[in-house]
N, C-alpha and C. Protein backbone atom coordinates (compact mmCIF):
# COMPACT_ATOMS: atom_id res chain seq x y z
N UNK A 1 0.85 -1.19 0.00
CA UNK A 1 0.00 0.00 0.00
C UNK A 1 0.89 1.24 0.00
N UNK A 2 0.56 2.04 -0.79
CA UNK A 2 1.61 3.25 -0.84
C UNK A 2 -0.06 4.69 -0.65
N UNK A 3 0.75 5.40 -0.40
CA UNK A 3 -0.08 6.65 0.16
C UNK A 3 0.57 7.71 -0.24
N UNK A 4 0.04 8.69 -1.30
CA UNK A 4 0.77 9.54 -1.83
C UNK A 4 0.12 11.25 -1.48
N UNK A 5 1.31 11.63 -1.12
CA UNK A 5 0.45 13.32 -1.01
C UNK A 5 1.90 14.16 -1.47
N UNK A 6 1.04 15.38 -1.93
CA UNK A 6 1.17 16.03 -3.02
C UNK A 6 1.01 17.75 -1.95
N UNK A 7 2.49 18.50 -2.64
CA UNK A 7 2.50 19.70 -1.90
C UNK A 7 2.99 20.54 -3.01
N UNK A 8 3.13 21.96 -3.22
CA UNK A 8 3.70 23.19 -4.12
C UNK A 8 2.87 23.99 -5.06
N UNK A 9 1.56 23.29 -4.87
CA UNK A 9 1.38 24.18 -5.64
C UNK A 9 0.68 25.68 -5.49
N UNK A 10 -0.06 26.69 -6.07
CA UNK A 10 -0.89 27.72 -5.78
C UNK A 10 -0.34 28.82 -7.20
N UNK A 11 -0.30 29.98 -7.09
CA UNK A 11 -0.96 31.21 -7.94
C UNK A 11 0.73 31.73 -8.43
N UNK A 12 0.85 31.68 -9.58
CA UNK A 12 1.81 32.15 -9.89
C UNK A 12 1.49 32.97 -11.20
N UNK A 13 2.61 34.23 -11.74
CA UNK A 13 2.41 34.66 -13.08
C UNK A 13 2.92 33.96 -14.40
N UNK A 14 2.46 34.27 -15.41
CA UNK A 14 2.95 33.46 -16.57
C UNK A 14 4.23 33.92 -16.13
N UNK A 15 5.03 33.13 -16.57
CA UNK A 15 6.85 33.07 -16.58
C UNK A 15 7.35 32.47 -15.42
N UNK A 16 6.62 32.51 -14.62
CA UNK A 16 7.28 32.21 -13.39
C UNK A 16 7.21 30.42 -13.09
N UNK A 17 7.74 29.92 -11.75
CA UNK A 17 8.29 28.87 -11.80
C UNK A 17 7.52 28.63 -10.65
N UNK A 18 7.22 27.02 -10.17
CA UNK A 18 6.39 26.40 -9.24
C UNK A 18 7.45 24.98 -9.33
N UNK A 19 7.36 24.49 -7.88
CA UNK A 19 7.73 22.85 -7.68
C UNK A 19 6.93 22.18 -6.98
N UNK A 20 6.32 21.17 -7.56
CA UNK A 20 5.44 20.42 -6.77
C UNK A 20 6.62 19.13 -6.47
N UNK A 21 5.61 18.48 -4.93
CA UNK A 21 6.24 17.68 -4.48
C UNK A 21 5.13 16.49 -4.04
N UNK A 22 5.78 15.08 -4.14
CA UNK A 22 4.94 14.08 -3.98
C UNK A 22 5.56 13.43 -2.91
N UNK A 23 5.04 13.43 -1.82
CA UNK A 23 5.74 12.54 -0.59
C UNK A 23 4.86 11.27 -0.67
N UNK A 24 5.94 10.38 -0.45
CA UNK A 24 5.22 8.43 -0.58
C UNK A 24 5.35 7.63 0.99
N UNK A 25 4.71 7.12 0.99
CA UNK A 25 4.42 6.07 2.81
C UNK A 25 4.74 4.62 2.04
N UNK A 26 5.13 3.72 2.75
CA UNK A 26 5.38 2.92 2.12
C UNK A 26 6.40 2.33 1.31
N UNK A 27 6.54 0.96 1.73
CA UNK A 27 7.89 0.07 0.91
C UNK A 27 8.14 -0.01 -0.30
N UNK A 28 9.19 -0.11 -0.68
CA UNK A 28 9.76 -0.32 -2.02
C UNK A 28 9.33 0.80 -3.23
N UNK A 29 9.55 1.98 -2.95
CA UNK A 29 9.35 2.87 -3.41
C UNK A 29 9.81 2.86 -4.73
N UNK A 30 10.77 2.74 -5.46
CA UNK A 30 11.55 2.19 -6.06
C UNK A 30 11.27 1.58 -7.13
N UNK A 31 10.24 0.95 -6.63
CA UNK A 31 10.09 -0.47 -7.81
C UNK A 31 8.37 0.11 -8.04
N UNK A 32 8.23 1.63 -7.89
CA UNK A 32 6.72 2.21 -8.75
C UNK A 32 7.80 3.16 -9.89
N UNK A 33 7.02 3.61 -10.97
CA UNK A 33 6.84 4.29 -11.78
C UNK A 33 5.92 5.69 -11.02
N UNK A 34 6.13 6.27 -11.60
CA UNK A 34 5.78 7.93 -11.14
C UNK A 34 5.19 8.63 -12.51
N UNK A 35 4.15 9.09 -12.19
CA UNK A 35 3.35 10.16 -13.44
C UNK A 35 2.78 11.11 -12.83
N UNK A 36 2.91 11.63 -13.49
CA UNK A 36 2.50 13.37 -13.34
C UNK A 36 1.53 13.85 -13.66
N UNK A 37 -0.14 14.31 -13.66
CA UNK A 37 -1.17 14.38 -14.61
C UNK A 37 -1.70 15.67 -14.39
N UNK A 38 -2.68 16.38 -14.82
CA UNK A 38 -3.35 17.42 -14.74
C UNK A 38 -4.48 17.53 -15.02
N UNK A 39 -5.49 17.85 -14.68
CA UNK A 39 -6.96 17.96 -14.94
C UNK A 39 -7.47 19.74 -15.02
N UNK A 40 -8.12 20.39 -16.37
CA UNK A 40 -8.07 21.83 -16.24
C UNK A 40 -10.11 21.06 -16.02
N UNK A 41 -10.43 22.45 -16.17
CA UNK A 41 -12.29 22.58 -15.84
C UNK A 41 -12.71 22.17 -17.21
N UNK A 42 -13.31 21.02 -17.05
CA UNK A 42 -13.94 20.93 -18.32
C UNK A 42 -13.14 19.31 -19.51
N UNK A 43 -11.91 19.29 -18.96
CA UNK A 43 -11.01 18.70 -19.70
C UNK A 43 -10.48 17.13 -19.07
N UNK A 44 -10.24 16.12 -19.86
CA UNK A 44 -9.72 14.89 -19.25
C UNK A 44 -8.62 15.46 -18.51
N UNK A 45 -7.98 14.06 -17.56
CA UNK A 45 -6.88 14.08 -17.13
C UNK A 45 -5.78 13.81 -18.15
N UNK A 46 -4.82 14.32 -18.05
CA UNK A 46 -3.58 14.21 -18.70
C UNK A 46 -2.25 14.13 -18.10
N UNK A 47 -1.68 13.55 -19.18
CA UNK A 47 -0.29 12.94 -18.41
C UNK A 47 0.85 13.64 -18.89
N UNK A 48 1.51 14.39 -18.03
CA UNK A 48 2.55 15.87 -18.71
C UNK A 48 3.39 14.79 -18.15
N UNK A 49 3.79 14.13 -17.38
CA UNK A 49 5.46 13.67 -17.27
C UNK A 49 5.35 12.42 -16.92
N UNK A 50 6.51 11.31 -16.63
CA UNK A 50 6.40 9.86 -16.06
C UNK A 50 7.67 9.77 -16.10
N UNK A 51 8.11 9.34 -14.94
CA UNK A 51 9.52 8.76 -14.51
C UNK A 51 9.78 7.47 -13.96
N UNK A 52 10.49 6.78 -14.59
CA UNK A 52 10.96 5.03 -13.90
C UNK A 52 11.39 4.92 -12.84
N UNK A 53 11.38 4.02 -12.27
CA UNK A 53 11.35 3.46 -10.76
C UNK A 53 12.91 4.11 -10.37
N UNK A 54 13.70 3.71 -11.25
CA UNK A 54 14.80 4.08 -11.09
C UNK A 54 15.36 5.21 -11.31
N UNK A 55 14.81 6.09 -11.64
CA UNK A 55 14.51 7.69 -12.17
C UNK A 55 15.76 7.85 -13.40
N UNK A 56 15.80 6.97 -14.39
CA UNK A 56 16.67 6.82 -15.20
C UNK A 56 15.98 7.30 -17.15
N UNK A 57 14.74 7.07 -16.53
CA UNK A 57 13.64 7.30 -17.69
C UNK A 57 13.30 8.50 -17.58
N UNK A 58 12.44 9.16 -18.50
CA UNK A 58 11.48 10.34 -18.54
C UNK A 58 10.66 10.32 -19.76
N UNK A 59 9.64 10.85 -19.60
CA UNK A 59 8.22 11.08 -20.60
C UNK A 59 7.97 12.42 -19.91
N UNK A 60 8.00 13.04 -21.03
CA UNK A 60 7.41 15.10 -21.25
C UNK A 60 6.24 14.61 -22.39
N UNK A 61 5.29 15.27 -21.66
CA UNK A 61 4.03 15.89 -23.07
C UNK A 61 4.52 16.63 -23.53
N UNK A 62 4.61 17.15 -25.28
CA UNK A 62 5.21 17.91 -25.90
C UNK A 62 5.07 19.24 -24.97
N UNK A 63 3.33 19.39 -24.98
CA UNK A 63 3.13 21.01 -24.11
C UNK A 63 4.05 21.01 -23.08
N UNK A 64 4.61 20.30 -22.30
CA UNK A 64 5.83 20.87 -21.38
C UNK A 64 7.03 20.36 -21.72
N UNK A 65 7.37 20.01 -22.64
CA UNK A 65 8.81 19.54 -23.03
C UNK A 65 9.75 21.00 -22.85
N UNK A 66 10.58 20.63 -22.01
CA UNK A 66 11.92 21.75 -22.16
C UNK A 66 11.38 22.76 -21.04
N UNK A 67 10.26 22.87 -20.27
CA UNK A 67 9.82 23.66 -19.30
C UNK A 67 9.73 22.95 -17.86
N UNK A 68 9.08 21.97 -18.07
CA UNK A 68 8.85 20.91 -16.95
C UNK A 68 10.25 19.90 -17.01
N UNK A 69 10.09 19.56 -15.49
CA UNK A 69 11.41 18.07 -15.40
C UNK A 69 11.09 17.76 -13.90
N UNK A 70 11.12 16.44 -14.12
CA UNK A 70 10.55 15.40 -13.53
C UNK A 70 11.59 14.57 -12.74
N UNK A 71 11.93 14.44 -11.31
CA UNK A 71 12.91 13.96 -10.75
C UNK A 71 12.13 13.16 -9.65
N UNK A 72 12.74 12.09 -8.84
CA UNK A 72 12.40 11.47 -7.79
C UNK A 72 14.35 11.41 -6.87
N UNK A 73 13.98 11.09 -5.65
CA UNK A 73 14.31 10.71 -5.05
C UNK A 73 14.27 9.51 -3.90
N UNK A 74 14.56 8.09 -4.25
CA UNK A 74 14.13 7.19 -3.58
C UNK A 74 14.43 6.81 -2.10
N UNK A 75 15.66 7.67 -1.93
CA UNK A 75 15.96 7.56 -0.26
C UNK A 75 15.26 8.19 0.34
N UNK A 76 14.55 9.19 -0.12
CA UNK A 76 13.52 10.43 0.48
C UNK A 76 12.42 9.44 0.48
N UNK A 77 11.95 8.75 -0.47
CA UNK A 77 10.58 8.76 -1.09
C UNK A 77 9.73 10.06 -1.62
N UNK A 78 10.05 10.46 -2.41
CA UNK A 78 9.97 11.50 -2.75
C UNK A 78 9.65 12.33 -4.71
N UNK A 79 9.11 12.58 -5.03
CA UNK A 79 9.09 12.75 -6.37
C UNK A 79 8.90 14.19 -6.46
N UNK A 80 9.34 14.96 -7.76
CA UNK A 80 9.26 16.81 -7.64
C UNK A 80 9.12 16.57 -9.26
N UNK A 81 7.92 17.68 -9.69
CA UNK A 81 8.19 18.30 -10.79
C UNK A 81 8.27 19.59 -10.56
N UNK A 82 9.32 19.91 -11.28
CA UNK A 82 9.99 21.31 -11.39
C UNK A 82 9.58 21.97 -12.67
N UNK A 83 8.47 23.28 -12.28
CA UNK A 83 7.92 23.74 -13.95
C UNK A 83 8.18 25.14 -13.87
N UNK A 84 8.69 25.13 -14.73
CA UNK A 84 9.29 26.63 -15.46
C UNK A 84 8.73 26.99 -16.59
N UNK A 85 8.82 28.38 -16.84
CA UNK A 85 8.02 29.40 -17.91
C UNK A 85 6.81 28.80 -17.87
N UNK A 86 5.85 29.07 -17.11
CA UNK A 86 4.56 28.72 -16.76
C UNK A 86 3.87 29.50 -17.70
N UNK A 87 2.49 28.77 -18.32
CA UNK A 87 1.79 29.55 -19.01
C UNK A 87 0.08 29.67 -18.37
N UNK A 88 -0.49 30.58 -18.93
CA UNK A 88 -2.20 30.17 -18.12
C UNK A 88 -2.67 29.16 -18.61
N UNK A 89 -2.73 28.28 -19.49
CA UNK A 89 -2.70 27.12 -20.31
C UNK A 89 -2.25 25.90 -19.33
N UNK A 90 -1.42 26.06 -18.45
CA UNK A 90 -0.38 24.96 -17.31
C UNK A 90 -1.63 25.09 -16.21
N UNK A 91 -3.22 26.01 -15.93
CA UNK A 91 -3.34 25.87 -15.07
C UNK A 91 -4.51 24.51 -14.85
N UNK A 92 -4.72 24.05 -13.98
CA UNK A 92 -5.15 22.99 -13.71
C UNK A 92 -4.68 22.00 -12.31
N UNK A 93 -5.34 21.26 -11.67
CA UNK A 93 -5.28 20.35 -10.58
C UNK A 93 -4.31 18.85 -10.89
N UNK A 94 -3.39 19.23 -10.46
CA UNK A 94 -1.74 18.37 -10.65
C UNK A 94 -2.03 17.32 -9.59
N UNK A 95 -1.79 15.90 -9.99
CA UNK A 95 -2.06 14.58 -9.34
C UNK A 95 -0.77 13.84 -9.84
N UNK A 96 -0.11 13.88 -8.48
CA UNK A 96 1.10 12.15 -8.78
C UNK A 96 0.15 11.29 -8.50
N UNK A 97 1.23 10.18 -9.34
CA UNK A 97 0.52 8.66 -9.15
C UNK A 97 1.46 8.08 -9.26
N UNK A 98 1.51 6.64 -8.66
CA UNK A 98 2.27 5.45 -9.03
C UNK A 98 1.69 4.24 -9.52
N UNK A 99 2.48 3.55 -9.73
CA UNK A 99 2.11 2.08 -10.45
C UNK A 99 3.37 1.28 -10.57
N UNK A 100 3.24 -0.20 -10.51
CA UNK A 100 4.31 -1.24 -10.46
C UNK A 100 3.99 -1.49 -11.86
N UNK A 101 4.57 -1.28 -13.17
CA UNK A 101 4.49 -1.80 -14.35
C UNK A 101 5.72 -1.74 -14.80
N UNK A 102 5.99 -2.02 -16.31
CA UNK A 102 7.32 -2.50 -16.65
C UNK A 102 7.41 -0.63 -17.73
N UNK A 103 8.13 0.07 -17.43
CA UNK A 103 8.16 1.17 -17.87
C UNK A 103 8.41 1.49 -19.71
N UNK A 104 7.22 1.45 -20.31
CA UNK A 104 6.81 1.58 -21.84
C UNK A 104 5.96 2.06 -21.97
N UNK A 105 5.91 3.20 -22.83
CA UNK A 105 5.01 4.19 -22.99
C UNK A 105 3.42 3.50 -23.17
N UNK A 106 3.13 2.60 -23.41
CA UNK A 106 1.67 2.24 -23.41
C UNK A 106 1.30 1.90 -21.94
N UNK A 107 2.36 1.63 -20.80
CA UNK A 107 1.93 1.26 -19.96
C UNK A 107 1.71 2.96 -19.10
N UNK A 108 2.90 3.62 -19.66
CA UNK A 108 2.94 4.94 -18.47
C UNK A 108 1.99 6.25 -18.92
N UNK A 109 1.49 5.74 -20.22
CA UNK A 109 0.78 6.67 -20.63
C UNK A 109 -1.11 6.37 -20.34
N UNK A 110 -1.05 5.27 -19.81
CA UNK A 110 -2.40 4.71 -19.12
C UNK A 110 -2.65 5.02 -17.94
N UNK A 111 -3.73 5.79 -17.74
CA UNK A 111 -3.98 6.03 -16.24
C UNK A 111 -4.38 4.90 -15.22
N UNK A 112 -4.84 3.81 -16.23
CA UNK A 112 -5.61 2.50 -15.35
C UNK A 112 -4.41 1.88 -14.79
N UNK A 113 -3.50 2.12 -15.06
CA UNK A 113 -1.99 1.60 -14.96
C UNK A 113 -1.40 2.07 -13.64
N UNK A 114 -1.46 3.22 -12.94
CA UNK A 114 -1.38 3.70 -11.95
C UNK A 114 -2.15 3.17 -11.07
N UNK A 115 -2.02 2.53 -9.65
CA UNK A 115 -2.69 2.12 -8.55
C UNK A 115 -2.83 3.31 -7.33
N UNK A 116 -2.09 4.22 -7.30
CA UNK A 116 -1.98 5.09 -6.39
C UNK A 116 -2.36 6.24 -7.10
N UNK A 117 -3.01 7.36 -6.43
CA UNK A 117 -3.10 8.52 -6.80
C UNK A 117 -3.13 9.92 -5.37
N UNK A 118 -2.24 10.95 -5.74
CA UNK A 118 -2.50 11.80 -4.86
C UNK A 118 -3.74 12.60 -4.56
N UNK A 119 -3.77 13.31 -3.57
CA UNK A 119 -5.31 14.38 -3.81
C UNK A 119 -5.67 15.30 -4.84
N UNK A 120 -3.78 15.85 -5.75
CA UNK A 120 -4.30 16.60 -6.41
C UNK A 120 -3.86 18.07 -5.57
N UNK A 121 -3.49 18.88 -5.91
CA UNK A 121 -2.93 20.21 -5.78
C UNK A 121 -3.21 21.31 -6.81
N UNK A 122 -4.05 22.53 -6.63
CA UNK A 122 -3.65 23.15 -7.87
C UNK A 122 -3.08 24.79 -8.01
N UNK A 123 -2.64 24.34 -9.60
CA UNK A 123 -1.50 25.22 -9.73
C UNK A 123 -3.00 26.14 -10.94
N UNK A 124 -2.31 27.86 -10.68
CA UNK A 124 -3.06 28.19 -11.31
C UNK A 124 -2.03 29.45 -12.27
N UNK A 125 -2.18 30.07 -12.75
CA UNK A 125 -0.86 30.75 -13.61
C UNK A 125 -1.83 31.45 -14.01
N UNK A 126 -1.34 33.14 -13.59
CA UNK A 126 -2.30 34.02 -13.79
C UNK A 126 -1.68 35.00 -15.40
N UNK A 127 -2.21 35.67 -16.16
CA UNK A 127 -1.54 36.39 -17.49
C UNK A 127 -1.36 37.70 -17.23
């Protein structure tokens, strides 16, 4: 059983920079996969980042490629996305998740694939 909560986010201007953080309870931290998702009003969830157990991998949605980056730390238990040049477009309710799967984009790009999910934090980016 893993238990995930989720801290950083709130009101920033376009350009500016936010770090969210995913704190994890629970063994073998390690051996989950990590995704990153967002939900705006109105819109599915989506998956802006995913990192391997071993934080050796990465998956960017184009929309944040080169702005967002996606790190964990497993001695912490711990996961951070770090997003830069924020746009009002970035705003929306940010959810880590994990999942024990074998790290390939059909698996990390599936939300059913994730067993854990945080509450959700949101980031809002004002113009």
């Amino acid at each position: 059983q893993v238990q995930l909560v989720e801290s950083g986010g709130g009101l920033v201007q376009a350009g500016g920079s936010l770090r969210l953080s995913c704190a994890a309870s629970g063994r073998f931290f390690s051996t989950y996969a990590m995704g990153w998702f967002r939900q705006a009003p109105g819109k599915e969830r989506e998956l802006v980042a995913a990192i391997s157990g071993r934080g050796d991998r990465t998956y960017y949605a184009d929309s944040v490629k080169g702005r967002f980056t996606s790190t964990r730390d497993n001695a912490g238990n711990t996961g951070n996305l770090q997003m830069n040049s924020l746009k009002p477009e970035d705003t929306a309710v940010y959810f880590c998740a994990a999942g024990q799967f074998i790290y390939t984009a059909p698996n990390y790009r599936t939300k059913d694939r994730y067993d854990y999910w945080g509450q959700g934090t949101q980031v809002t980016v004002s113009s």
